[in-house]
N, C-alpha and C. Protein backbone atom coordinates (compact mmCIF):
# COMPACT_ATOMS: atom_id res chain seq x y z
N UNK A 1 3.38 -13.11 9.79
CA UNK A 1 3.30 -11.77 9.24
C UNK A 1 4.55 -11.48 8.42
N UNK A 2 4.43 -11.06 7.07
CA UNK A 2 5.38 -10.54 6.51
C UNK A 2 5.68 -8.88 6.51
N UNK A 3 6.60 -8.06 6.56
CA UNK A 3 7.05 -7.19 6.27
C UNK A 3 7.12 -6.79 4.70
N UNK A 4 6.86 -6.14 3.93
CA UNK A 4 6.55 -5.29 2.97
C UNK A 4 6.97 -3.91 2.38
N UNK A 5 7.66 -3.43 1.21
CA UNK A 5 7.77 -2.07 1.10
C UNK A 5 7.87 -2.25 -0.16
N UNK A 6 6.65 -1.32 -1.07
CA UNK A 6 6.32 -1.56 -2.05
C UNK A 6 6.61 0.24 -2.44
N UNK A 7 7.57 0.07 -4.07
CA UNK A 7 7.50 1.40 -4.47
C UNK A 7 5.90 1.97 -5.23
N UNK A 8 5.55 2.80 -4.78
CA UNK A 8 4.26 3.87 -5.74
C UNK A 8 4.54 5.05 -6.32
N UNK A 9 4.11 4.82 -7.93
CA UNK A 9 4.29 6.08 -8.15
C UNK A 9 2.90 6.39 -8.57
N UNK A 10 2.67 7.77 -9.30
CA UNK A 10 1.93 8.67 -8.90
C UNK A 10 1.19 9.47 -7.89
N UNK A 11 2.22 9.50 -6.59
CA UNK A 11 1.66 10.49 -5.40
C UNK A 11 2.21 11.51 -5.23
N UNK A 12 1.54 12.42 -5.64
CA UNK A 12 2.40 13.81 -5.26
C UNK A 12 1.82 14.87 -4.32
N UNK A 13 0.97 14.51 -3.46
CA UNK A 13 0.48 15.38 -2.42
C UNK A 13 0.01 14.22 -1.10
N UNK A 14 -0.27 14.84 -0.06
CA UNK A 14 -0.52 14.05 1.29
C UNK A 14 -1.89 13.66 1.20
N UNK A 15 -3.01 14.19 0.16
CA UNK A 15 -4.45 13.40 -0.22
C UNK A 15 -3.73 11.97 -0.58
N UNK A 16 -2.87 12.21 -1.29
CA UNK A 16 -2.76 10.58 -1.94
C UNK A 16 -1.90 9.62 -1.27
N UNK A 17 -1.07 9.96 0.06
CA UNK A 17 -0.73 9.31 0.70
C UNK A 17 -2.05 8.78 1.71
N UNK A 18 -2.65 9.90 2.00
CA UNK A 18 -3.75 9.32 2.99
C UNK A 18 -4.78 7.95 2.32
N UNK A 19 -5.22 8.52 0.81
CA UNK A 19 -5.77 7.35 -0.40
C UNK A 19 -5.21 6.03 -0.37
N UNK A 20 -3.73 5.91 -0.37
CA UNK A 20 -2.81 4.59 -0.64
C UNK A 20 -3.46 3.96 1.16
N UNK A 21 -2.88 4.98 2.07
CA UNK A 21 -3.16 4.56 3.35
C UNK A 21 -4.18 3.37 3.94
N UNK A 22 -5.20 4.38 3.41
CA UNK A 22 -6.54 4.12 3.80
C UNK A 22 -7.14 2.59 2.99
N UNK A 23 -6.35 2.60 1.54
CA UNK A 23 -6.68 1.39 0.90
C UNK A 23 -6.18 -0.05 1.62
N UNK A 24 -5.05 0.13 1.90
CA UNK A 24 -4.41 -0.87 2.67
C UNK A 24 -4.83 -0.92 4.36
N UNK A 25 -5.36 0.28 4.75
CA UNK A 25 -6.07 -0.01 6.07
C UNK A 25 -7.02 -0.69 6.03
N UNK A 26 -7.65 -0.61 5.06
CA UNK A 26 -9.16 -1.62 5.09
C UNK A 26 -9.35 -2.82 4.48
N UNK A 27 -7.78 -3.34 4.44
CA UNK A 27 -7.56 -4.65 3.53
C UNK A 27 -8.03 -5.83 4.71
N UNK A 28 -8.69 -6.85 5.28
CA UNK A 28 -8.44 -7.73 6.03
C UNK A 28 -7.34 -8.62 6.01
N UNK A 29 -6.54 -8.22 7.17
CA UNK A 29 -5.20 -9.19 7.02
C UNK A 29 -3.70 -7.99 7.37
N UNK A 30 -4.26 -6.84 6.92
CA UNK A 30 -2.99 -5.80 6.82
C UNK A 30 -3.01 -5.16 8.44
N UNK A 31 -1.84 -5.37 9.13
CA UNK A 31 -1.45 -5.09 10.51
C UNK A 31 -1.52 -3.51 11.01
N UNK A 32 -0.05 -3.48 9.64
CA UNK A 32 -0.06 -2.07 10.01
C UNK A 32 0.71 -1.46 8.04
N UNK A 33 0.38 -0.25 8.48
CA UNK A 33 1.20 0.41 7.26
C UNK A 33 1.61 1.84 6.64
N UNK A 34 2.06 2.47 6.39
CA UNK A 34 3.07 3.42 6.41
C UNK A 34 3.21 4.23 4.99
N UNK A 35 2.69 5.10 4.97
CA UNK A 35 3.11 5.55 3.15
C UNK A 35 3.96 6.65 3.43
N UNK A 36 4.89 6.75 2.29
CA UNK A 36 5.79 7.86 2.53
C UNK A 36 5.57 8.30 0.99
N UNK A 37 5.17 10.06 1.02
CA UNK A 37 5.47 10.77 -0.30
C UNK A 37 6.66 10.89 -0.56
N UNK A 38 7.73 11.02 0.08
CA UNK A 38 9.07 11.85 0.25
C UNK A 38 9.77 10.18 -0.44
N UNK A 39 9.78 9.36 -0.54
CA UNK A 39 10.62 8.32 -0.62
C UNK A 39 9.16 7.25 -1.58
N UNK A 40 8.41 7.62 -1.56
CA UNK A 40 7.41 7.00 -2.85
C UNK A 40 7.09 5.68 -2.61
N UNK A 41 6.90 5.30 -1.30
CA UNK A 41 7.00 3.67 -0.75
C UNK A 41 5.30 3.57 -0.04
N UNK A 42 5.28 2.06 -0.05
CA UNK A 42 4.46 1.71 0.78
C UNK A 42 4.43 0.98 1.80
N UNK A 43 4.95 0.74 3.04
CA UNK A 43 5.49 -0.52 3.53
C UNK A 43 4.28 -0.49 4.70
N UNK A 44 4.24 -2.12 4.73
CA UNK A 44 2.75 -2.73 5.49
C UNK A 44 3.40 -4.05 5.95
N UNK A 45 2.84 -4.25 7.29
CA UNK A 45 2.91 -5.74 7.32
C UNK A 45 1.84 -6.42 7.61
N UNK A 46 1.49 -7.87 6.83
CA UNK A 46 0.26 -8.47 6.80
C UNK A 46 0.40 -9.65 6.55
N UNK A 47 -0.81 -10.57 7.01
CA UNK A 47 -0.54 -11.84 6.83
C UNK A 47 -1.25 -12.42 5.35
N UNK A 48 0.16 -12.71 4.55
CA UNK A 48 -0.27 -13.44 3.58
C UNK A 48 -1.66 -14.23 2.78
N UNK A 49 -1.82 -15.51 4.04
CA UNK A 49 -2.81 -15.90 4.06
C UNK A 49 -4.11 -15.75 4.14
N UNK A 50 -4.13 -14.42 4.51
CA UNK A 50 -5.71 -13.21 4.61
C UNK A 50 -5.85 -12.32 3.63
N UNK A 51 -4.33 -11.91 3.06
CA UNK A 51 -4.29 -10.74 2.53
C UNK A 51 -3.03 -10.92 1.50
N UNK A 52 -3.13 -11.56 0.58
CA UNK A 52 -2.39 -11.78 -0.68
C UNK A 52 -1.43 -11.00 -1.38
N UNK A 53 -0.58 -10.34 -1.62
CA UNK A 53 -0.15 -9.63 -2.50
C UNK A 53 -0.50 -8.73 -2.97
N UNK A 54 -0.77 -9.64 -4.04
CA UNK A 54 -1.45 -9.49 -5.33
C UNK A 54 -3.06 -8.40 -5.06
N UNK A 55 -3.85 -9.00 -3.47
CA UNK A 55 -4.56 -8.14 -3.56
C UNK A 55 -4.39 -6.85 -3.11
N UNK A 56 -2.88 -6.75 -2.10
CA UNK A 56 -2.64 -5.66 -1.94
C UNK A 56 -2.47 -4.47 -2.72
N UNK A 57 -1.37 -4.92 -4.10
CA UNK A 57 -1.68 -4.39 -5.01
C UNK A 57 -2.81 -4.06 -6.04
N UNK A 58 -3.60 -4.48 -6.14
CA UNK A 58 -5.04 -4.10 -6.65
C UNK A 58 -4.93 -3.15 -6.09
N UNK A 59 -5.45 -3.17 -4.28
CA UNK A 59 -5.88 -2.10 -4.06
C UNK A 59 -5.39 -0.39 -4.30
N UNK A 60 -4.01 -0.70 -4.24
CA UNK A 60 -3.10 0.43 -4.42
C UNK A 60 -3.66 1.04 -5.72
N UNK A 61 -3.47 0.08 -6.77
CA UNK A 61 -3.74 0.32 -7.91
C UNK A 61 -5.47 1.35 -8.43
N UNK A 62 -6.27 0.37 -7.89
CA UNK A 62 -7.50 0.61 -7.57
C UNK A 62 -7.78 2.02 -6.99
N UNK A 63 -6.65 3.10 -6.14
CA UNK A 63 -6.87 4.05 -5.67
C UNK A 63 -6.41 5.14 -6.86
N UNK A 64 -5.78 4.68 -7.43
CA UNK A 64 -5.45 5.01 -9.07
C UNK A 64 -3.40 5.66 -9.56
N UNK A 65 -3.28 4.28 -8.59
CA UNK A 65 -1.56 4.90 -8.52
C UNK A 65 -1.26 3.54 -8.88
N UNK A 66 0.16 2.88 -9.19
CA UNK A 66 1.02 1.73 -9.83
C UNK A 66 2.44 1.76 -8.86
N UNK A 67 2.35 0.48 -9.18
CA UNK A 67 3.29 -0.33 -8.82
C UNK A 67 4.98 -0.14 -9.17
N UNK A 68 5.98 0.49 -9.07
CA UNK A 68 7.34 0.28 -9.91
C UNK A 68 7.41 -1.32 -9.55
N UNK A 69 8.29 -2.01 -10.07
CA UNK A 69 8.99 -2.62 -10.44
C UNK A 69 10.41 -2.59 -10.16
């Protein structure tokens, strides 16, 4: 299992923390995970091998928020 904390922007109310939430809750592979509006993060831990990155981010994305860098 890796540990994770990914910055998001576009959330500015607790709908869209629950949105980011819920995307990464229903990822197969993601343990656990944590969104914070106040600090603009996403941190999850999940196993790689089930649950990629890359698709984590989709999903984030997919709920209609991005990635910083």
């Amino acid at each position: 299992m890796e540990n994770i904390t990914l910055k998001v922007t576009g959330m500015s109310c607790e709908h869209c923390v629950k949105a980011v939430n819920n995307a990464l809750s229903g990822i197969a592979g993601v343990a656990s995970a944590a969104v914070s509006l106040k600090e603009g993060t996403a941190s999850f831990k999940h196993d790689p091998a089930i649950a990629p990155l890359e698709t984590i981010k989709a999903a984030i994305r997919d709920t209609g928020f991005d990635i910083a860098n």
